[in-house]
C-alpha atoms as a PDB file:
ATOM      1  CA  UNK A   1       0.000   0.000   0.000  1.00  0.00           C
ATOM      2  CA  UNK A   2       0.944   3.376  -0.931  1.00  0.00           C
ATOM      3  CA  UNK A   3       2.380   5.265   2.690  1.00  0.00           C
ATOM      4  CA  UNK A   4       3.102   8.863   3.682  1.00  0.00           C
ATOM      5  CA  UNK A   5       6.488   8.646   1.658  1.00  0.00           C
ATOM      6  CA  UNK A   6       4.824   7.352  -1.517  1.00  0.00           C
ATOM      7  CA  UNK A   7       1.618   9.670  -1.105  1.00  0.00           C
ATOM      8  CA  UNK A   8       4.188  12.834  -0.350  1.00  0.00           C
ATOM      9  CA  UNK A   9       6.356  12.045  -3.598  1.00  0.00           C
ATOM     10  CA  UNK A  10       3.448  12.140  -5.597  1.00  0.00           C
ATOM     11  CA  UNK A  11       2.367  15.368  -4.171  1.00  0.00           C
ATOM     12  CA  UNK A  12       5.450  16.950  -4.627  1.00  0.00           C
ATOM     13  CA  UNK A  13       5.525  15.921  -8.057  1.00  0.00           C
ATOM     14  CA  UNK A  14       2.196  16.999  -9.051  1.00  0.00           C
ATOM     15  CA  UNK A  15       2.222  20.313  -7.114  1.00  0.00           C
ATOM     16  CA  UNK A  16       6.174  20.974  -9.397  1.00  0.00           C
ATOM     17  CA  UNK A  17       4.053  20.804 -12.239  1.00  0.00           C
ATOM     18  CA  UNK A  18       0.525  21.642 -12.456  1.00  0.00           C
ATOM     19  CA  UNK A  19      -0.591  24.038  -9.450  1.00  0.00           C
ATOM     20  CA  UNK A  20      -1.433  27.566 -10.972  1.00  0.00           C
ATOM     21  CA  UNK A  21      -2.832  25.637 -14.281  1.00  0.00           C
ATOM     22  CA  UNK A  22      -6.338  25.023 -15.390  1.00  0.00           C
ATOM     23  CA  UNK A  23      -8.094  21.465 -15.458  1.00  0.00           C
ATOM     24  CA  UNK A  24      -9.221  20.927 -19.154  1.00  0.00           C
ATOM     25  CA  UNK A  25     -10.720  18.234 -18.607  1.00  0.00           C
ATOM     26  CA  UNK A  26     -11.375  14.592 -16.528  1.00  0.00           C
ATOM     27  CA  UNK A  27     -12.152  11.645 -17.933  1.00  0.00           C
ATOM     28  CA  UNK A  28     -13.302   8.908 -16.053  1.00  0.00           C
ATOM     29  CA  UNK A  29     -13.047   5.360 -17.290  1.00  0.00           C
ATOM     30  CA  UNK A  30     -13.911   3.239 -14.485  1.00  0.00           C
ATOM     31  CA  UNK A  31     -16.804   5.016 -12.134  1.00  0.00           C
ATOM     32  CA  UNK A  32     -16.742   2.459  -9.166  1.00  0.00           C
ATOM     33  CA  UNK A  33     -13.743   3.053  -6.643  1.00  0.00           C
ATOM     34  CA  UNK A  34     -13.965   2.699  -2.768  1.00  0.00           C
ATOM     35  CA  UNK A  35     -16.613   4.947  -3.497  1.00  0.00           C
ATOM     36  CA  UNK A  36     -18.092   5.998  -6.427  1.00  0.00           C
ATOM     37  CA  UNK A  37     -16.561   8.933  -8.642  1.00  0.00           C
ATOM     38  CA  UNK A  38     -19.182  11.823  -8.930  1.00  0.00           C
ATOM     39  CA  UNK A  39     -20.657  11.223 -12.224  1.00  0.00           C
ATOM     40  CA  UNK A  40     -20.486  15.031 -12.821  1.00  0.00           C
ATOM     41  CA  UNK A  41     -16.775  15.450 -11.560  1.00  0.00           C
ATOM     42  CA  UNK A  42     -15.881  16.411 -15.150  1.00  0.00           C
ATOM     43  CA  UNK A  43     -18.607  19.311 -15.096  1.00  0.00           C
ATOM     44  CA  UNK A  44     -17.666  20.383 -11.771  1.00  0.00           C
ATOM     45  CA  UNK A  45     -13.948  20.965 -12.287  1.00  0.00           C
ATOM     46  CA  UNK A  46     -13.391  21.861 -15.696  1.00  0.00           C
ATOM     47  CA  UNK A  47     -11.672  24.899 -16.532  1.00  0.00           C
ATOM     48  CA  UNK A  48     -10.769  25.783 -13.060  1.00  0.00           C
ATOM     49  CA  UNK A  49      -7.307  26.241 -11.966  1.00  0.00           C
ATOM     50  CA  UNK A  50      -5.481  24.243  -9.451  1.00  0.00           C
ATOM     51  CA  UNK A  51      -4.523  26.647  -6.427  1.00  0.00           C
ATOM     52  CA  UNK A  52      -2.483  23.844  -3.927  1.00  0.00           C
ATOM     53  CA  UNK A  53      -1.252  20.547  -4.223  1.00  0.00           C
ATOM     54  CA  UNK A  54      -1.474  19.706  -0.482  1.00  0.00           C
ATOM     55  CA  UNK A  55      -1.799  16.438   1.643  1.00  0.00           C
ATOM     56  CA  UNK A  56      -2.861  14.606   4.535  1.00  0.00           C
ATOM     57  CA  UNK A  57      -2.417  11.532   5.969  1.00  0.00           C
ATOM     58  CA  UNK A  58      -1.768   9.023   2.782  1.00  0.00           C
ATOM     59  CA  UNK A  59      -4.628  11.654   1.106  1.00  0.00           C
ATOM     60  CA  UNK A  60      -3.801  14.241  -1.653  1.00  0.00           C
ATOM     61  CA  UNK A  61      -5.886  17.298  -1.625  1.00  0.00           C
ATOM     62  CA  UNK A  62      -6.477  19.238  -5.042  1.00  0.00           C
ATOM     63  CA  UNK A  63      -7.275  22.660  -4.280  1.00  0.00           C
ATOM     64  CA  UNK A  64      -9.799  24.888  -6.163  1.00  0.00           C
ATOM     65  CA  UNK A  65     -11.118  27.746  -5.513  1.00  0.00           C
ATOM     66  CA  UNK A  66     -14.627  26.130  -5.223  1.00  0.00           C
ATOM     67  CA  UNK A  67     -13.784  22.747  -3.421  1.00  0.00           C
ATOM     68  CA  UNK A  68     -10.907  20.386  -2.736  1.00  0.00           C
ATOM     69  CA  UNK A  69     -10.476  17.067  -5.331  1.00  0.00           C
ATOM     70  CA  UNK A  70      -9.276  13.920  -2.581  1.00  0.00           C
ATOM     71  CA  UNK A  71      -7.783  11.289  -4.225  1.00  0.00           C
ATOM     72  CA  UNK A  72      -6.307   8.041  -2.442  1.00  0.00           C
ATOM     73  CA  UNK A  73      -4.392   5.830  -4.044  1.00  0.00           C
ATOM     74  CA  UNK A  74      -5.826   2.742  -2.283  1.00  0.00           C
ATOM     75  CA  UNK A  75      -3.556  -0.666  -1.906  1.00  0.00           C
ATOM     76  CA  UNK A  76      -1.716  -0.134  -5.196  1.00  0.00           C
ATOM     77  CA  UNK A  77      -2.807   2.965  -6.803  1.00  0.00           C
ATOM     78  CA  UNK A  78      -0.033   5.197  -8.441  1.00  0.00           C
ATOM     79  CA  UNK A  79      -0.551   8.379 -10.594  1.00  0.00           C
ATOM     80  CA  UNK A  80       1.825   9.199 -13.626  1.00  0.00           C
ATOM     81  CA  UNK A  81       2.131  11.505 -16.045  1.00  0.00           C
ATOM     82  CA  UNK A  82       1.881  10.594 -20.058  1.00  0.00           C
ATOM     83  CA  UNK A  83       2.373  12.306 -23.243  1.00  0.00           C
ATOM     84  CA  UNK A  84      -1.002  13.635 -25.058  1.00  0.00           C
ATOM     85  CA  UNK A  85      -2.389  10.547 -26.932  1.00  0.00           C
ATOM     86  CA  UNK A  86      -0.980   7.811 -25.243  1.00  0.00           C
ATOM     87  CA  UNK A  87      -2.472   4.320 -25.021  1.00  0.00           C
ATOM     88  CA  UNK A  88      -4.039   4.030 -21.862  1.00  0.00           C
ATOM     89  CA  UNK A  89      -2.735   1.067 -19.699  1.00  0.00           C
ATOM     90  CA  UNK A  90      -4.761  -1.618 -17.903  1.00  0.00           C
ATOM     91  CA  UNK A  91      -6.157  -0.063 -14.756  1.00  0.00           C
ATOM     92  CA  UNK A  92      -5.996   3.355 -15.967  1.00  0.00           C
ATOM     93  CA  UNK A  93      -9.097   4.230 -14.610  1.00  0.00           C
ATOM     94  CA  UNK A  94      -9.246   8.327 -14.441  1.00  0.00           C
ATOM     95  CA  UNK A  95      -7.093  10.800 -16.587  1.00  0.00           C
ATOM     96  CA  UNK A  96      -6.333  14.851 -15.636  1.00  0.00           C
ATOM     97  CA  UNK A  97      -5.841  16.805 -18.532  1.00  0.00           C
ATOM     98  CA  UNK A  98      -4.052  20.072 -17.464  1.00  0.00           C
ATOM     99  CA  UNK A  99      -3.363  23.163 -19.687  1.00  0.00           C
ATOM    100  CA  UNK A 100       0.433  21.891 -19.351  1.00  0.00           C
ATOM    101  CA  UNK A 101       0.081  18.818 -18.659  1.00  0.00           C
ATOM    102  CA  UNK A 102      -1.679  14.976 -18.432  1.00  0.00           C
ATOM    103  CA  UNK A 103      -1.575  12.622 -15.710  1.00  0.00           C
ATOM    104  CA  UNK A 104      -3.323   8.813 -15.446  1.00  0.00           C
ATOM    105  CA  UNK A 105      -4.579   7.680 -12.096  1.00  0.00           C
ATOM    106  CA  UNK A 106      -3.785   3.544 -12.462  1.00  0.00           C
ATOM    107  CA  UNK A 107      -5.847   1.533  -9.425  1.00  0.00           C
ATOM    108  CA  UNK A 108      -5.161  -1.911 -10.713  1.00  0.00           C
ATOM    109  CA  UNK A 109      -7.529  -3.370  -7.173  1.00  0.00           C
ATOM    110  CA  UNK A 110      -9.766   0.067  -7.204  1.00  0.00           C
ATOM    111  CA  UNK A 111      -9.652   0.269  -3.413  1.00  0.00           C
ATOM    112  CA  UNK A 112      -8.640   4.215  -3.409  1.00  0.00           C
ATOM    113  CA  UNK A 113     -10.781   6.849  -4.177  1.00  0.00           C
ATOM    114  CA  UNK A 114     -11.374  10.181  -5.934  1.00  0.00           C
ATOM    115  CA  UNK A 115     -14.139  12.746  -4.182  1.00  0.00           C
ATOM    116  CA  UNK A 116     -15.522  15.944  -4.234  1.00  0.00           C
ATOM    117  CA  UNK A 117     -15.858  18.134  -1.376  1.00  0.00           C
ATOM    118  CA  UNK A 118     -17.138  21.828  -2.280  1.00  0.00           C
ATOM    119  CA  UNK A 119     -15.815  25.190  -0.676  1.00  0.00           C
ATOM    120  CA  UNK A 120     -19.780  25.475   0.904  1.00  0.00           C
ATOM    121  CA  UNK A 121     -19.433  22.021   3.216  1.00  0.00           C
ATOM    122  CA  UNK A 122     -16.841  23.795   4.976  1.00  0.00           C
ATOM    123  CA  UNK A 123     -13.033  23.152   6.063  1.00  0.00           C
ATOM    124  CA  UNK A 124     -11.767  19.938   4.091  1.00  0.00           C
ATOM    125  CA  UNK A 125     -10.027  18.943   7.353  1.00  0.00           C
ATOM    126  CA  UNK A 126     -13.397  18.508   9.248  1.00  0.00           C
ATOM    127  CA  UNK A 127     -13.957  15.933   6.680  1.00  0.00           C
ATOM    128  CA  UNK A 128     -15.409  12.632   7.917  1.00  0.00           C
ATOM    129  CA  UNK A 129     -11.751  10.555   5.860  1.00  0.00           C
ATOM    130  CA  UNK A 130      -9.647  13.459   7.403  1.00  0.00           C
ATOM    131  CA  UNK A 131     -11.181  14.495  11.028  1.00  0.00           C
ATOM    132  CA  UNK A 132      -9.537  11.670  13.265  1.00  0.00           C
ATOM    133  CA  UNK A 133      -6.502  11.525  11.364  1.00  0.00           C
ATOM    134  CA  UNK A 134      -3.460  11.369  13.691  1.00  0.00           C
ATOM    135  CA  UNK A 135      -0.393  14.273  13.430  1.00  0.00           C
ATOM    136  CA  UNK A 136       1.929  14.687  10.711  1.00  0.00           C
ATOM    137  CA  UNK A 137       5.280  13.114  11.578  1.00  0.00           C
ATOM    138  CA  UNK A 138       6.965  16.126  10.111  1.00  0.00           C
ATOM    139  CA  UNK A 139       4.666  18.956  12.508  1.00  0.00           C
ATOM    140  CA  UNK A 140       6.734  20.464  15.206  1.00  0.00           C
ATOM    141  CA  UNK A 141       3.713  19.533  17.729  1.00  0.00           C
ATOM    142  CA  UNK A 142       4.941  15.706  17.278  1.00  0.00           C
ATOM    143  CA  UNK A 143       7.732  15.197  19.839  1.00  0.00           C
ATOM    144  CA  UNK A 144       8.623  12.844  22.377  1.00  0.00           C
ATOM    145  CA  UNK A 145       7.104  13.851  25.213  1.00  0.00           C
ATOM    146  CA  UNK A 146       3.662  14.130  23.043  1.00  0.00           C
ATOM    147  CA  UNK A 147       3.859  10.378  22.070  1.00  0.00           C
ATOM    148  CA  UNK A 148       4.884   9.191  25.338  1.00  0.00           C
ATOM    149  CA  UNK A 149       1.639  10.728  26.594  1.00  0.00           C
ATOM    150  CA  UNK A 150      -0.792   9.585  23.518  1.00  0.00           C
ATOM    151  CA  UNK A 151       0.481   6.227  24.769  1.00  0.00           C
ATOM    152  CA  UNK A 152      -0.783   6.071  28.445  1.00  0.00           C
ATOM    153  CA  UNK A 153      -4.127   4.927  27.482  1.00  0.00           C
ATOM    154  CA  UNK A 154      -3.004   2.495  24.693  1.00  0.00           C
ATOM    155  CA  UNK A 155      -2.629  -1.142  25.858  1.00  0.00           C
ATOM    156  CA  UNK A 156      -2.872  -2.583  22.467  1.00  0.00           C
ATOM    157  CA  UNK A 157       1.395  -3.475  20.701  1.00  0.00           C
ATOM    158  CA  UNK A 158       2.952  -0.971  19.759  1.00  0.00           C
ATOM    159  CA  UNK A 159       3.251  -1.522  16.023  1.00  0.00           C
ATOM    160  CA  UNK A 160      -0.592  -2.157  16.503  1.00  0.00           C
ATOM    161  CA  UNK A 161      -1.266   1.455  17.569  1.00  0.00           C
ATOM    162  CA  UNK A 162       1.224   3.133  15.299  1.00  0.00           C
ATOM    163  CA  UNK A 163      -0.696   1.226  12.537  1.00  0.00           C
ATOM    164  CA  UNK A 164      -3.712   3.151  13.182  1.00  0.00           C
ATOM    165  CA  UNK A 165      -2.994   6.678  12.412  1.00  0.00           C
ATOM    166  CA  UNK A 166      -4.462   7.856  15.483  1.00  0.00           C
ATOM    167  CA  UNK A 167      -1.397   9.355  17.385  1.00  0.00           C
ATOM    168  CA  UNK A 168       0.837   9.734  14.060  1.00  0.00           C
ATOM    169  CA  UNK A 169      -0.256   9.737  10.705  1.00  0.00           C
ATOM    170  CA  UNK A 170       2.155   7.997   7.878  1.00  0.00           C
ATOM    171  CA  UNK A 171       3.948   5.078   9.970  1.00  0.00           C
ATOM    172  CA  UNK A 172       2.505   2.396   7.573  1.00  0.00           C
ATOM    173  CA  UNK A 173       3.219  -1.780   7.690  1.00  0.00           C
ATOM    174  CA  UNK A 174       6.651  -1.358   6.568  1.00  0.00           C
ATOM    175  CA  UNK A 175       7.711   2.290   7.944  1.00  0.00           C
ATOM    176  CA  UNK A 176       6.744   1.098  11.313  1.00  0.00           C
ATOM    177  CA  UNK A 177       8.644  -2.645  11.235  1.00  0.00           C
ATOM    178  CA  UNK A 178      11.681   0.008  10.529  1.00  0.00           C
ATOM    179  CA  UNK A 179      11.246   2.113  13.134  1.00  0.00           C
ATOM    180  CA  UNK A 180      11.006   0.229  16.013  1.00  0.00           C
ATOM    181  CA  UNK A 181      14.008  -1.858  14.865  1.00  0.00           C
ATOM    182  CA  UNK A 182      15.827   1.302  14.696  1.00  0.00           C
ATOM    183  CA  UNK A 183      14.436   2.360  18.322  1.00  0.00           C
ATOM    184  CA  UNK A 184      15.774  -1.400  19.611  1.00  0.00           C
ATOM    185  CA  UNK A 185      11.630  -1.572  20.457  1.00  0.00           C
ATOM    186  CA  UNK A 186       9.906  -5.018  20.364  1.00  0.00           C
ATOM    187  CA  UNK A 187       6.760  -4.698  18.029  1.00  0.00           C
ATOM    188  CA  UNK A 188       4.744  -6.836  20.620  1.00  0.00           C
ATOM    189  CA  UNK A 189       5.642  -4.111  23.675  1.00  0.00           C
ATOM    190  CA  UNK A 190       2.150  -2.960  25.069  1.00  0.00           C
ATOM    191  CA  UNK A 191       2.094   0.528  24.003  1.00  0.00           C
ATOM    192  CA  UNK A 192       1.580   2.455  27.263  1.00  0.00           C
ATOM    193  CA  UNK A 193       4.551   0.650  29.322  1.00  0.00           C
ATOM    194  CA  UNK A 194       6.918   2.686  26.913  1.00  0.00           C
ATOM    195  CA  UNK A 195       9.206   5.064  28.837  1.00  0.00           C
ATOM    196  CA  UNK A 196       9.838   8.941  28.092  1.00  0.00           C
ATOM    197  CA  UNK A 197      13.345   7.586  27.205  1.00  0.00           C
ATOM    198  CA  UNK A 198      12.275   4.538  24.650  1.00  0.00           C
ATOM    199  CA  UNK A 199       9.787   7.180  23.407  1.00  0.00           C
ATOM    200  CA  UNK A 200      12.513   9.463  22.567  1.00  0.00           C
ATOM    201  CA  UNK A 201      14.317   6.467  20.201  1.00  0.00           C
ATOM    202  CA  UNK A 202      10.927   5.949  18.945  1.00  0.00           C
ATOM    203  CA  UNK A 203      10.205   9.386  18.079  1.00  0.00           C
ATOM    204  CA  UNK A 204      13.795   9.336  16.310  1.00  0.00           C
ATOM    205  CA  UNK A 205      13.348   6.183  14.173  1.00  0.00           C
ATOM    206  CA  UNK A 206      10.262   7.458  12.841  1.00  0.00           C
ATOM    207  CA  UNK A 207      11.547  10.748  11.885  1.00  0.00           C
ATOM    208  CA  UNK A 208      14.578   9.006  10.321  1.00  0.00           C
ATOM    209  CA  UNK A 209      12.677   6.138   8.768  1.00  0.00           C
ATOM    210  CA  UNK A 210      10.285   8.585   7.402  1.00  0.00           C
ATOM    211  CA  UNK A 211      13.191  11.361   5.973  1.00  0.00           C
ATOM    212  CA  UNK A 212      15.347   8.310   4.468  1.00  0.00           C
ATOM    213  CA  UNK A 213      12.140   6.882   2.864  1.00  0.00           C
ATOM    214  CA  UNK A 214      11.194  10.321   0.974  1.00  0.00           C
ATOM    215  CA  UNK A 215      14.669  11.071  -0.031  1.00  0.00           C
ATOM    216  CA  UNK A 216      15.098   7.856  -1.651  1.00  0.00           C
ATOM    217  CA  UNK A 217      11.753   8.264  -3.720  1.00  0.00           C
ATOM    218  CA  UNK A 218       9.554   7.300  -0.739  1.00  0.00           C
ATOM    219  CA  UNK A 219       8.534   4.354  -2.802  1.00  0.00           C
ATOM    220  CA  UNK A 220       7.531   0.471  -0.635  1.00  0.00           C
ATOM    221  CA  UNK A 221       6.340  -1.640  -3.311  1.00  0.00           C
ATOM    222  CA  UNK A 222       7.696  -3.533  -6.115  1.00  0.00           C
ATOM    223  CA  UNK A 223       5.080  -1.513  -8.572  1.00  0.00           C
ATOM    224  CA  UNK A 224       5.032   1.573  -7.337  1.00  0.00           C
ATOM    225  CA  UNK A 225       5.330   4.229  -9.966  1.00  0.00           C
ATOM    226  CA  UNK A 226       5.861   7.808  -9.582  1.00  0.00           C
ATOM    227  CA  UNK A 227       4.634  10.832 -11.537  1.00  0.00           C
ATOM    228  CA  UNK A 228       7.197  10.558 -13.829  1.00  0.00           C
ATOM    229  CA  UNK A 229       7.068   7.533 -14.416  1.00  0.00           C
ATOM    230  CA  UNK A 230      10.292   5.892 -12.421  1.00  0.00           C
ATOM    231  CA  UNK A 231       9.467   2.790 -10.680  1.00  0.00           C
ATOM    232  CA  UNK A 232       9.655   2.199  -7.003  1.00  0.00           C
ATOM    233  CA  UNK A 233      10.953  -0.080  -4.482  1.00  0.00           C
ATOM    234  CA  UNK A 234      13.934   2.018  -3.791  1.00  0.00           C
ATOM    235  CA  UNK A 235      13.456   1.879   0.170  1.00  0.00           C
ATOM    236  CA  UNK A 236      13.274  -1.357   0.576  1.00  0.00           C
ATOM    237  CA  UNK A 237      16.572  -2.125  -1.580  1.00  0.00           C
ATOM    238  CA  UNK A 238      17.761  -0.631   2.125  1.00  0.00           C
ATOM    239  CA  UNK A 239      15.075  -2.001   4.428  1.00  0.00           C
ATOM    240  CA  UNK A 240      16.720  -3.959   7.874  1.00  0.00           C
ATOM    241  CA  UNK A 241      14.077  -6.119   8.302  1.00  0.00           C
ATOM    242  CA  UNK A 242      11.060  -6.355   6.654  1.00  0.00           C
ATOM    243  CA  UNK A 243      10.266  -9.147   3.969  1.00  0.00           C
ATOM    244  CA  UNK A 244      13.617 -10.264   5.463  1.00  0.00           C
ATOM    245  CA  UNK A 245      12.338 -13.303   7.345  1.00  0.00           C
ATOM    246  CA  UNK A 246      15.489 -15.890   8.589  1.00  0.00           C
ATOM    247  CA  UNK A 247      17.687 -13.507   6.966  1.00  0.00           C
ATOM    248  CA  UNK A 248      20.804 -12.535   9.247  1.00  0.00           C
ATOM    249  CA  UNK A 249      20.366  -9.515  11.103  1.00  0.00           C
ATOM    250  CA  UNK A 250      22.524  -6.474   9.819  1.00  0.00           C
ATOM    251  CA  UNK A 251      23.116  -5.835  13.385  1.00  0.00           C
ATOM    252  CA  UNK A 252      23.888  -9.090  15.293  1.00  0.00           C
ATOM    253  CA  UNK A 253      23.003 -11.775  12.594  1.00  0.00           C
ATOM    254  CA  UNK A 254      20.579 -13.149  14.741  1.00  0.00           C
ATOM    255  CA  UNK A 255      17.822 -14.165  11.744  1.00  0.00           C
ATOM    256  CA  UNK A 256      14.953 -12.141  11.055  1.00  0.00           C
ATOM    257  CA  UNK A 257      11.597 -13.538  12.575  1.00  0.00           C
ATOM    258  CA  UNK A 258       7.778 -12.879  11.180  1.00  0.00           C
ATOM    259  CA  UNK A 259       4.693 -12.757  13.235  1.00  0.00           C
ATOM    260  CA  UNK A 260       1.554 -11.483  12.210  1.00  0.00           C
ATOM    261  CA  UNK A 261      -0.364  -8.452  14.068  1.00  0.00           C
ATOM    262  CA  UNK A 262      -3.579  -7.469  13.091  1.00  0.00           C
ATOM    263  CA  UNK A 263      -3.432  -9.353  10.164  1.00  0.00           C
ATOM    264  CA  UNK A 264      -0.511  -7.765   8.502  1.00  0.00           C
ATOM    265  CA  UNK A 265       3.302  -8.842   8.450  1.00  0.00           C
ATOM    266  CA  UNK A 266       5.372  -7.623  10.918  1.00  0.00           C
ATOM    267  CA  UNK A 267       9.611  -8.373  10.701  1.00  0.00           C
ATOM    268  CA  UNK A 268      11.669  -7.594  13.642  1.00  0.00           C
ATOM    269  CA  UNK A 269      14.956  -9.137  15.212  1.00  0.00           C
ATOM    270  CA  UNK A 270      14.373 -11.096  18.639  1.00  0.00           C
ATOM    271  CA  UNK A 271      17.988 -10.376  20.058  1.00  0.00           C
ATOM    272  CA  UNK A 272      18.247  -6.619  18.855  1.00  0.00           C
ATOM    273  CA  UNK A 273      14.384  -5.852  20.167  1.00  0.00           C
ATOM    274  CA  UNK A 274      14.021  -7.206  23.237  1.00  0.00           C
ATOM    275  CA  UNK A 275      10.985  -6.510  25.394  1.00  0.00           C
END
């Protein structure tokens, strides 16, 4: 699935080339995502120009004067641009025609999404997909000290809670299998018996997971594709443990175990993450 990294790259690429241009047009292939696509999107958006290229959470927000276009990318969603005229792939499913530019949203499971919420329904952050989202990693406001106290009331693992986005947005399946390797933290640890001091190597990974996921093109699966094209996977070339099961540890060469959590893979090594 798409993460923070992936979802940022993205924005940053779109927002380099088409904020301050006008939508020509939309066409929409395949109508039935997560939810549908407004049958009228086309009507609503053509000919305005695109005033931010902004994000939260794993969601980009298109900003018009009139309304904000979110788009999710969904388990394996990816949005590229093409030349004028070219064949359209399998799974490309919407297309944004810019003044300067084209891009193809490809959703080869559909499970992301493209809505419209209008300027009159008020801020897009009170939105129902945006309203309990958790911090951004990268906002001043998330420190140590303010995830050691999110925690107190969290007896659920620790990879379990920073799964759900509701103390820190961004720390996806892989991102957080990372960090608590890096923070010497055992993914099972019940959340709220963290210390101020294990919070504080926590707090670090993440940051450092996160920064050294976005500058290497913030990209977690094998099919990712960028804006322009490139293809992903350039992370995990430099992942430590995940999809590493029984593979040495970089660290002590203990090998790499596998549970599952929550019904998602989690990689971690038993001698360098102790409880």
């Amino acid at each position: 699935m798409p993460e923070l990294p992936e979802v940022e790259t993205t924005r940053r690429g779109l927002d380099s080339v088409i904020t301050g241009h006008q939508l020509n047009e939309i066409r929409i292939h395949h109508h039935q995502f997560r939810w549908p696509i407004p049958e009228n999107l086309n009507q609503i958006l053509q000919g305005h120009v695109l005033q931010a290229c902004e994000r939260r959470g794993k969601y980009l927000l298109l900003a018009f004067e009139h309304g904000v276009l979110i788009i999710h990318l969904g388990m394996s969603g990816s949005i590229r641009r093409v030349a004028p005229g070219e064949f359209l792939l399998k799974h490309d499913h919407v297309e944004f025609v810019f003044d300067n530019a084209e891009f193809r949203l490809n959703d080869p499971r559909r499970f992301g999404a493209v809505l419209w919420h209008p300027a009159e329904n008020g801020d897009i952050l009170n939105h129902q997909l945006l309203a309990r989202l958790g911090i951004e990693p990268f906002d001043p406001q998330f420190t140590a000290t303010y995830l050691h106290k999110a925690l107190q009331d969290k007896k659920s693992a620790i990879k379990t809670v920073l799964l759900n986005g509701e103390i820190v947005v961004g720390v996806g399946n892989i991102y957080a299998s990372e960090s608590l390797f890096r923070a010497r933290i055992n993914p099972q640890t019940t959340a709220q018996t963290l210390s101020l001091a294990r919070c504080k190597r926590l707090h670090q990974a993440i940051m450092d997971t996160l920064a050294a996921a976005l500058e290497s093109g913030g990209s977690t699966l094998k099919d990712y594709t960028g804006t322009n094209g490139e293809v992903g996977a350039y992370f995990a070339i430099h992942a430590a443990v995940y999809d590493k099961e029984n593979v040495p540890c970089k660290s002590c060469g203990t090998p790499i175990r596998k549970i599952i959590q929550g019904q998602r893979a989690t990689y971690f090594c038993p001698k360098c993450q102790r409880y």
